[in-house]
N, C-alpha and C. Protein backbone atom coordinates (compact mmCIF):
# COMPACT_ATOMS: atom_id res chain seq x y z
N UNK A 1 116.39 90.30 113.91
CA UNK A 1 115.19 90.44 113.13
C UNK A 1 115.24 91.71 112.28
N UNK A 2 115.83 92.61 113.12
CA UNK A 2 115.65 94.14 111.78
C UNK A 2 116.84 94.19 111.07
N UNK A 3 117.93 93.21 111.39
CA UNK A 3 119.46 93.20 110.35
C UNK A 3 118.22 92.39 108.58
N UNK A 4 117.58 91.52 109.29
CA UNK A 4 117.15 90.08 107.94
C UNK A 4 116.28 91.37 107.47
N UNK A 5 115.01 92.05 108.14
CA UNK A 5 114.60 93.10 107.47
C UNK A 5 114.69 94.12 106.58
N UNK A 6 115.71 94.54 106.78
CA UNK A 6 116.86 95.45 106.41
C UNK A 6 117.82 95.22 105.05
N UNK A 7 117.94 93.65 105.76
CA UNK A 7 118.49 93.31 104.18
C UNK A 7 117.68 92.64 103.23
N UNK A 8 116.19 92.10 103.27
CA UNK A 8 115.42 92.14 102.63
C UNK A 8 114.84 93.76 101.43
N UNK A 9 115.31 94.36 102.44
CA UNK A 9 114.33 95.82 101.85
C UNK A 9 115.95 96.29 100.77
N UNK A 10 116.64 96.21 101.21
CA UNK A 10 117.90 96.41 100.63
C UNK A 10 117.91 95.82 99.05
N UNK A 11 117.89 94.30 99.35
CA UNK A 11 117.80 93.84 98.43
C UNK A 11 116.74 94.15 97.42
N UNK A 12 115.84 94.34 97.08
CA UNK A 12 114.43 94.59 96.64
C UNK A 12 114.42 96.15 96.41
N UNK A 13 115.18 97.17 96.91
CA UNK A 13 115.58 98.10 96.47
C UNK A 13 116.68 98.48 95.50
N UNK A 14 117.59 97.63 95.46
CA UNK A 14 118.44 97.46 94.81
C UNK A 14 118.07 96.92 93.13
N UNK A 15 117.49 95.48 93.12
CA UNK A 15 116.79 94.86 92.24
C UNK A 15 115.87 95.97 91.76
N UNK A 16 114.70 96.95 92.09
CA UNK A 16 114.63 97.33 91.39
C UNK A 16 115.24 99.13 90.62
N UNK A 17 116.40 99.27 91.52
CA UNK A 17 117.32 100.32 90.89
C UNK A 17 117.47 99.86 89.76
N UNK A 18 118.25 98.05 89.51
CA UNK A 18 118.53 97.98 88.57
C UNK A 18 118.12 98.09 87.44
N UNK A 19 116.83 97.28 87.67
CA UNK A 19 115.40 97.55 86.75
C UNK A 19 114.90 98.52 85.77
N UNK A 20 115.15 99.81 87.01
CA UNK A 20 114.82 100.98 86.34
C UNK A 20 115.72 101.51 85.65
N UNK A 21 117.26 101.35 85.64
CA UNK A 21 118.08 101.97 85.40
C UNK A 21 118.30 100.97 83.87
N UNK A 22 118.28 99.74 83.51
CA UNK A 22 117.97 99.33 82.59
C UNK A 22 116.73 99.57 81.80
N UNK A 23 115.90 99.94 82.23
CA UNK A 23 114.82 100.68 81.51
C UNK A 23 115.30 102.01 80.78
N UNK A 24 115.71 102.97 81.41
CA UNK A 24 116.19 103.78 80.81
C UNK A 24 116.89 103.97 80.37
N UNK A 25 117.78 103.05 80.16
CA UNK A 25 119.16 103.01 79.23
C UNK A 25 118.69 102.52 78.23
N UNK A 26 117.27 101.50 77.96
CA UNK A 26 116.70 101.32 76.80
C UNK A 26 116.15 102.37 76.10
N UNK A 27 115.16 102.75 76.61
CA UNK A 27 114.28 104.21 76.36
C UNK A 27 115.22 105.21 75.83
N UNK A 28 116.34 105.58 76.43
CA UNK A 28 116.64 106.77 76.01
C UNK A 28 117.92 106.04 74.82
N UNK A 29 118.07 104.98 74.84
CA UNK A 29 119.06 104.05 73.41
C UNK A 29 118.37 104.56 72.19
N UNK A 30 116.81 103.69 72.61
CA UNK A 30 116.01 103.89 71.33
C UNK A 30 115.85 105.45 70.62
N UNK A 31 115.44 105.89 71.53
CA UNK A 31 115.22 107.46 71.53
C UNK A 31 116.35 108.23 70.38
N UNK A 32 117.79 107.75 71.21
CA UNK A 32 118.91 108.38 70.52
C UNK A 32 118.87 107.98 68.80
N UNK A 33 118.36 106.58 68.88
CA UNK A 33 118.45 105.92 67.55
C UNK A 33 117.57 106.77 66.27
N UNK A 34 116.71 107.12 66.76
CA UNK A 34 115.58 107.56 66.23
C UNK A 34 115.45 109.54 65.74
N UNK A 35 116.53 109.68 66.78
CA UNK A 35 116.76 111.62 66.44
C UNK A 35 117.89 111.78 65.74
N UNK A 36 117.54 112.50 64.39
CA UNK A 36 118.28 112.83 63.86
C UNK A 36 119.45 114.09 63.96
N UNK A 37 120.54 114.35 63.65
CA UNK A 37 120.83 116.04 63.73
C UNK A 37 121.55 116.41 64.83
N UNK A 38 121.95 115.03 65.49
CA UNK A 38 122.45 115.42 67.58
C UNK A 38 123.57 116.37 67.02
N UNK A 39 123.92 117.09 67.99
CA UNK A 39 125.13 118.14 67.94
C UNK A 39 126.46 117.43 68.68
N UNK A 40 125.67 116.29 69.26
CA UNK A 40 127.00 116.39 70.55
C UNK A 40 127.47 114.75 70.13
N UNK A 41 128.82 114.52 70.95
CA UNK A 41 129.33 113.37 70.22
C UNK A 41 128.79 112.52 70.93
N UNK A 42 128.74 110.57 70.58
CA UNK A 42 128.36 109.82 71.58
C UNK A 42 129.02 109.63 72.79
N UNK A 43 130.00 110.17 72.94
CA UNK A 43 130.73 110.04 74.02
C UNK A 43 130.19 110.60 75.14
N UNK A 44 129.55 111.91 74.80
CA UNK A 44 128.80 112.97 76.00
C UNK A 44 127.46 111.89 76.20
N UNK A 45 127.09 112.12 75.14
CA UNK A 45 125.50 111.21 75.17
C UNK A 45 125.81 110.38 76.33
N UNK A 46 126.74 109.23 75.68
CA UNK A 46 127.05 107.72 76.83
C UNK A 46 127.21 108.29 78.05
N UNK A 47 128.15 109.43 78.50
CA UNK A 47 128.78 109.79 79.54
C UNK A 47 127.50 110.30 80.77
N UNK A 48 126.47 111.11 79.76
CA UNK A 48 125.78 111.82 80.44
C UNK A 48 124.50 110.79 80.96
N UNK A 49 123.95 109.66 80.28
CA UNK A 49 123.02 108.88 80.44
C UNK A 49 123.37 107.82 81.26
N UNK A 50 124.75 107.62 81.30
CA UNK A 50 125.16 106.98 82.41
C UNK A 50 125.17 107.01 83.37
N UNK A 51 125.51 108.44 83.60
CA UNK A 51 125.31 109.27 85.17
C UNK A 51 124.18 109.32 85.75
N UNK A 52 122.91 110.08 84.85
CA UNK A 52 121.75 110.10 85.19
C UNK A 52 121.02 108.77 85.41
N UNK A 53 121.21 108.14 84.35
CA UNK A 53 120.42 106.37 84.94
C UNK A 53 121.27 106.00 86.56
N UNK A 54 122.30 106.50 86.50
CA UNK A 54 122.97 105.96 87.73
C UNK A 54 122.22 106.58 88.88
N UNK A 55 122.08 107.79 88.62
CA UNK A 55 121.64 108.55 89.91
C UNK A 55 120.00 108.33 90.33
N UNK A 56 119.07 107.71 89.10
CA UNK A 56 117.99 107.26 88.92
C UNK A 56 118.31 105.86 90.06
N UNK A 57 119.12 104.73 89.79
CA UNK A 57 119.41 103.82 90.25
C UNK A 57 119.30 103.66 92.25
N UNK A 58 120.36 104.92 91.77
CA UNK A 58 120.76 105.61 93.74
C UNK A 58 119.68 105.58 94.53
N UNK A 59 118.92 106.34 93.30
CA UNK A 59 117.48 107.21 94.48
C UNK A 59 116.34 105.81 94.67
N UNK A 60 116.90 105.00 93.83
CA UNK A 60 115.67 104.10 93.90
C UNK A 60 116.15 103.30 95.35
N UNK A 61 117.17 102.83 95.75
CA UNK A 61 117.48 102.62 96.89
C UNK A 61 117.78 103.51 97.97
N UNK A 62 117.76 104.93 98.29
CA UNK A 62 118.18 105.81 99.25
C UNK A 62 116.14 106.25 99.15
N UNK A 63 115.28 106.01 98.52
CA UNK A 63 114.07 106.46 98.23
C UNK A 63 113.30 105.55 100.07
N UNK A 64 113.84 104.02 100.31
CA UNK A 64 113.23 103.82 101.34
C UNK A 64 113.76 104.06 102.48
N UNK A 65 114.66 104.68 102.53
CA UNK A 65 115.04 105.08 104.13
C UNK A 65 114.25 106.58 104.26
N UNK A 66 113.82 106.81 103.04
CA UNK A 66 112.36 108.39 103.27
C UNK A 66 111.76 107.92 104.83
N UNK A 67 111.18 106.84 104.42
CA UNK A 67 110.23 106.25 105.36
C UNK A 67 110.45 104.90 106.38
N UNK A 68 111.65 104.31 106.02
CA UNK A 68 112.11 103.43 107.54
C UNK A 68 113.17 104.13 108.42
N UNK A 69 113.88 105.22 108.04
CA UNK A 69 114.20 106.20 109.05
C UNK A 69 113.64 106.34 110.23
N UNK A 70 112.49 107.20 109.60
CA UNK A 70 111.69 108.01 111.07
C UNK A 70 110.67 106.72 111.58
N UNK A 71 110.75 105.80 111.31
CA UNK A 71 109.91 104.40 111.59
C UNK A 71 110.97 104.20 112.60
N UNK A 72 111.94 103.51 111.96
CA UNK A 72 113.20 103.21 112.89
C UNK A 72 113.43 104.10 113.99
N UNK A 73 113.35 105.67 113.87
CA UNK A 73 113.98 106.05 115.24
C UNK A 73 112.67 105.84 115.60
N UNK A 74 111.60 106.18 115.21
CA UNK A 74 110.39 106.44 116.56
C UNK A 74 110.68 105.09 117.10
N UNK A 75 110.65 103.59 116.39
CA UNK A 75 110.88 103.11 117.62
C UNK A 75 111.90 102.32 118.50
N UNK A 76 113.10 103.54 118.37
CA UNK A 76 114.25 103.37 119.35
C UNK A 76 114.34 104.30 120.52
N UNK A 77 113.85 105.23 119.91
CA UNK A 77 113.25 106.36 121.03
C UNK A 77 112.15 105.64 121.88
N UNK A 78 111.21 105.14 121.49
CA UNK A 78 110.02 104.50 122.06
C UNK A 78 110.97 104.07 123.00
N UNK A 79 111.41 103.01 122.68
CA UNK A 79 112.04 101.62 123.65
C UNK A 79 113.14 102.33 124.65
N UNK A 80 113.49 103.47 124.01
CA UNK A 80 114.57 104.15 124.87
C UNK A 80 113.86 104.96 126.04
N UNK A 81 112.59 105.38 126.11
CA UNK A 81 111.98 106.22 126.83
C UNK A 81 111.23 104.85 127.87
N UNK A 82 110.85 103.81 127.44
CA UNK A 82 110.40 102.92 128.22
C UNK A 82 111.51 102.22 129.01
N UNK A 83 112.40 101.92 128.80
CA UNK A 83 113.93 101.49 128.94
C UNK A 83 114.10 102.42 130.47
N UNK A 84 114.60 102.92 129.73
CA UNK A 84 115.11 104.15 130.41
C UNK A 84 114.48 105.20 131.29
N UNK A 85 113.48 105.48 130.92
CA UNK A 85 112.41 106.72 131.26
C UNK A 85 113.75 107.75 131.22
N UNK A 86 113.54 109.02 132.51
CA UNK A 86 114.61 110.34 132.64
C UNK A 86 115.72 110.18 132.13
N UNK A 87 116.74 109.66 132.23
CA UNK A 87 118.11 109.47 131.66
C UNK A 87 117.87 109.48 130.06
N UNK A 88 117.08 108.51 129.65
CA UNK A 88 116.51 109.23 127.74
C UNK A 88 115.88 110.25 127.58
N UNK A 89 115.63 111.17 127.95
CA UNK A 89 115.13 112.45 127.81
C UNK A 89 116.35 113.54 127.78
N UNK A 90 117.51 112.93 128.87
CA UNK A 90 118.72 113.89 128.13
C UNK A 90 119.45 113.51 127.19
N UNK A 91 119.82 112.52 126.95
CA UNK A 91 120.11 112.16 125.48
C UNK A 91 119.49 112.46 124.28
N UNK A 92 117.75 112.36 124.28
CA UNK A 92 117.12 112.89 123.46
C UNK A 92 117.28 114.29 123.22
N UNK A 93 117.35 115.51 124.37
CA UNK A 93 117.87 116.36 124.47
C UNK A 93 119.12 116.96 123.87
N UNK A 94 120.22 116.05 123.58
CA UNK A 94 121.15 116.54 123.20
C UNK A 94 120.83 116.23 121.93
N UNK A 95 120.44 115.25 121.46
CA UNK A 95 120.05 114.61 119.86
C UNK A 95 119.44 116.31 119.46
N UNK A 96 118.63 116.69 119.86
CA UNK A 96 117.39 117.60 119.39
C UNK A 96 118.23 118.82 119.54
N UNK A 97 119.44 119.44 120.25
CA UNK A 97 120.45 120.30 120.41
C UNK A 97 121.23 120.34 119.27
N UNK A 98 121.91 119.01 118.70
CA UNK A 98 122.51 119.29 117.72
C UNK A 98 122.08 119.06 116.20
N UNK A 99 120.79 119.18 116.60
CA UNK A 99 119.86 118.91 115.12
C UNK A 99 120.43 119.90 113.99
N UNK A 100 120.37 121.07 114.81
CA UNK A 100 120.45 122.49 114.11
C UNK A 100 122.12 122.18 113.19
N UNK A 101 122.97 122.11 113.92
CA UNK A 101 124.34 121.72 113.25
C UNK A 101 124.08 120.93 112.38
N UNK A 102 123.37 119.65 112.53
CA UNK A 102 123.74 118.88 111.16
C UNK A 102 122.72 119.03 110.14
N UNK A 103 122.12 119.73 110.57
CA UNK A 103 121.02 120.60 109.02
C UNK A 103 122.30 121.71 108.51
N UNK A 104 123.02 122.71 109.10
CA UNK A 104 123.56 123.42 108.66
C UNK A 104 124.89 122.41 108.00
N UNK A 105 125.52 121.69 108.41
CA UNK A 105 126.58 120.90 107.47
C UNK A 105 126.02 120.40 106.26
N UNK A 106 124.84 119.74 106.66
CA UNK A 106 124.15 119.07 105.27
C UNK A 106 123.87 119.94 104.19
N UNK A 107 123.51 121.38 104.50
CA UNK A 107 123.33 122.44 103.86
C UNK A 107 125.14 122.66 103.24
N UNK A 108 126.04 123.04 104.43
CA UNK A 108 127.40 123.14 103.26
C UNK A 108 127.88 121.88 102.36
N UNK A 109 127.88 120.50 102.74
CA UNK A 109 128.02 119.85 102.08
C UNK A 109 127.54 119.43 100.87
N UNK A 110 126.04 120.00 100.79
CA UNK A 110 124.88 120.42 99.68
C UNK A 110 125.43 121.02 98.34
N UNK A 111 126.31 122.22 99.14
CA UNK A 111 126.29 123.58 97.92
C UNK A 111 127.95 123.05 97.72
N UNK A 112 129.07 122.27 98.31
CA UNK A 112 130.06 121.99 97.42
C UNK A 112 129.78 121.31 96.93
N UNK A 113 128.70 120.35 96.91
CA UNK A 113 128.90 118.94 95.87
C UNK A 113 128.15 119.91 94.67
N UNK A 114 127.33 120.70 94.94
CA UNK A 114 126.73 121.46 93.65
C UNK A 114 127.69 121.78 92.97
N UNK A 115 128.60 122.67 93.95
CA UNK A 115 129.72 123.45 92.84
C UNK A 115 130.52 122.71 92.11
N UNK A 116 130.66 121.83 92.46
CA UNK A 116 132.04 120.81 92.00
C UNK A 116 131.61 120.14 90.92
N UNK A 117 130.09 119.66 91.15
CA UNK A 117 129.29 119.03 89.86
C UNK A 117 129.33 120.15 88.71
N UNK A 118 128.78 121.58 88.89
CA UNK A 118 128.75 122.69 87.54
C UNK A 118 130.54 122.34 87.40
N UNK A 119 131.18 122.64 88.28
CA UNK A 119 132.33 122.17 87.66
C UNK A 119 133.06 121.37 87.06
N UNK A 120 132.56 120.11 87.39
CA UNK A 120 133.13 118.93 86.65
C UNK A 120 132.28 118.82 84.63
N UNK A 121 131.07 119.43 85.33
CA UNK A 121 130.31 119.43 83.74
C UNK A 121 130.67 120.53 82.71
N UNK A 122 131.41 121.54 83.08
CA UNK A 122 131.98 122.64 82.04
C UNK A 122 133.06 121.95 81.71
C-alpha cells in the first residue's frame, strides 16, 4: 500500500516538475526575445536556463518528501514502539545519537558541492 502511494505521489510530482520547468523555459524564451543589448552569448543564456529550470524541476519533486518524511518516520517509529515497546527505544536511541554526525556530513557535503559549483561557473 505505501510502495502504490509512493509511486502515485512520485508520479504527480514529477508531472508537475515537468510542467513547471516548461513554463519557464517559455517565460524566460519570450523574455530573451524581447531584451535587447544581451552581453552574453546564447550559449551561456541556453546553458544557464537549463540548469536553473532543471533545478526548479528537482525541487518540485524532492519539495514532497518536506512533508512525507517526518509522516513516514512518525509512523514507523509509532509501529516500532508498539511492536516492540523497550528494545525500540534503543534503536531509537542510537538513531537520535547519530543525528549529530549526519547533520555535520550534510553540512560538509553542503559547502563542497558549493565550491565546486562557484567553480564550475568561473
Amino acid at each position: 500500500m505505501l510502495s502504490m502511494c509512493l509511486q502515485q505521489m512520485t508520479s504527480l510530482a514529477v508531472r508537475l516538475g515537468i510542467r513547471v520547468r516548461a513554463a519557464l523555459l517559455v517565460a524566460i524564451f519570450d523574455k530573451a526575445m524581447k531584451v535587447e543589448g544581451i552581453q552574453t552569448s546564447a550559449s551561456e543564456v541556453i546553458s544557464l536556463v537549463s540548469s536553473d529550470c532543471h533545478r526548479m524541476m528537482e525541487g518540485c519533486f524532492w519539495f514532497h518528501y518536506l512533508w512525507s518524511g517526518p509522516l513516514e518516520a512518525t509512523a514507523i517509529i509509532g509501529l516500532l514502539l508498539y511492536l516492540l515497546q523497550l528494545p525500540a527505544l534503543v534503536g531509537l536511541g542510537l538513531l537520535l545519537l547519530f543525528l549529530p554526525l549526519q547533520f555535520y556530513l550534510a553540512h560538509v557535503i553542503a559547502t563542497v558541492r558549493e565550491k565546486n559549483a562557484i567553480a564550475s561557473s568561473d
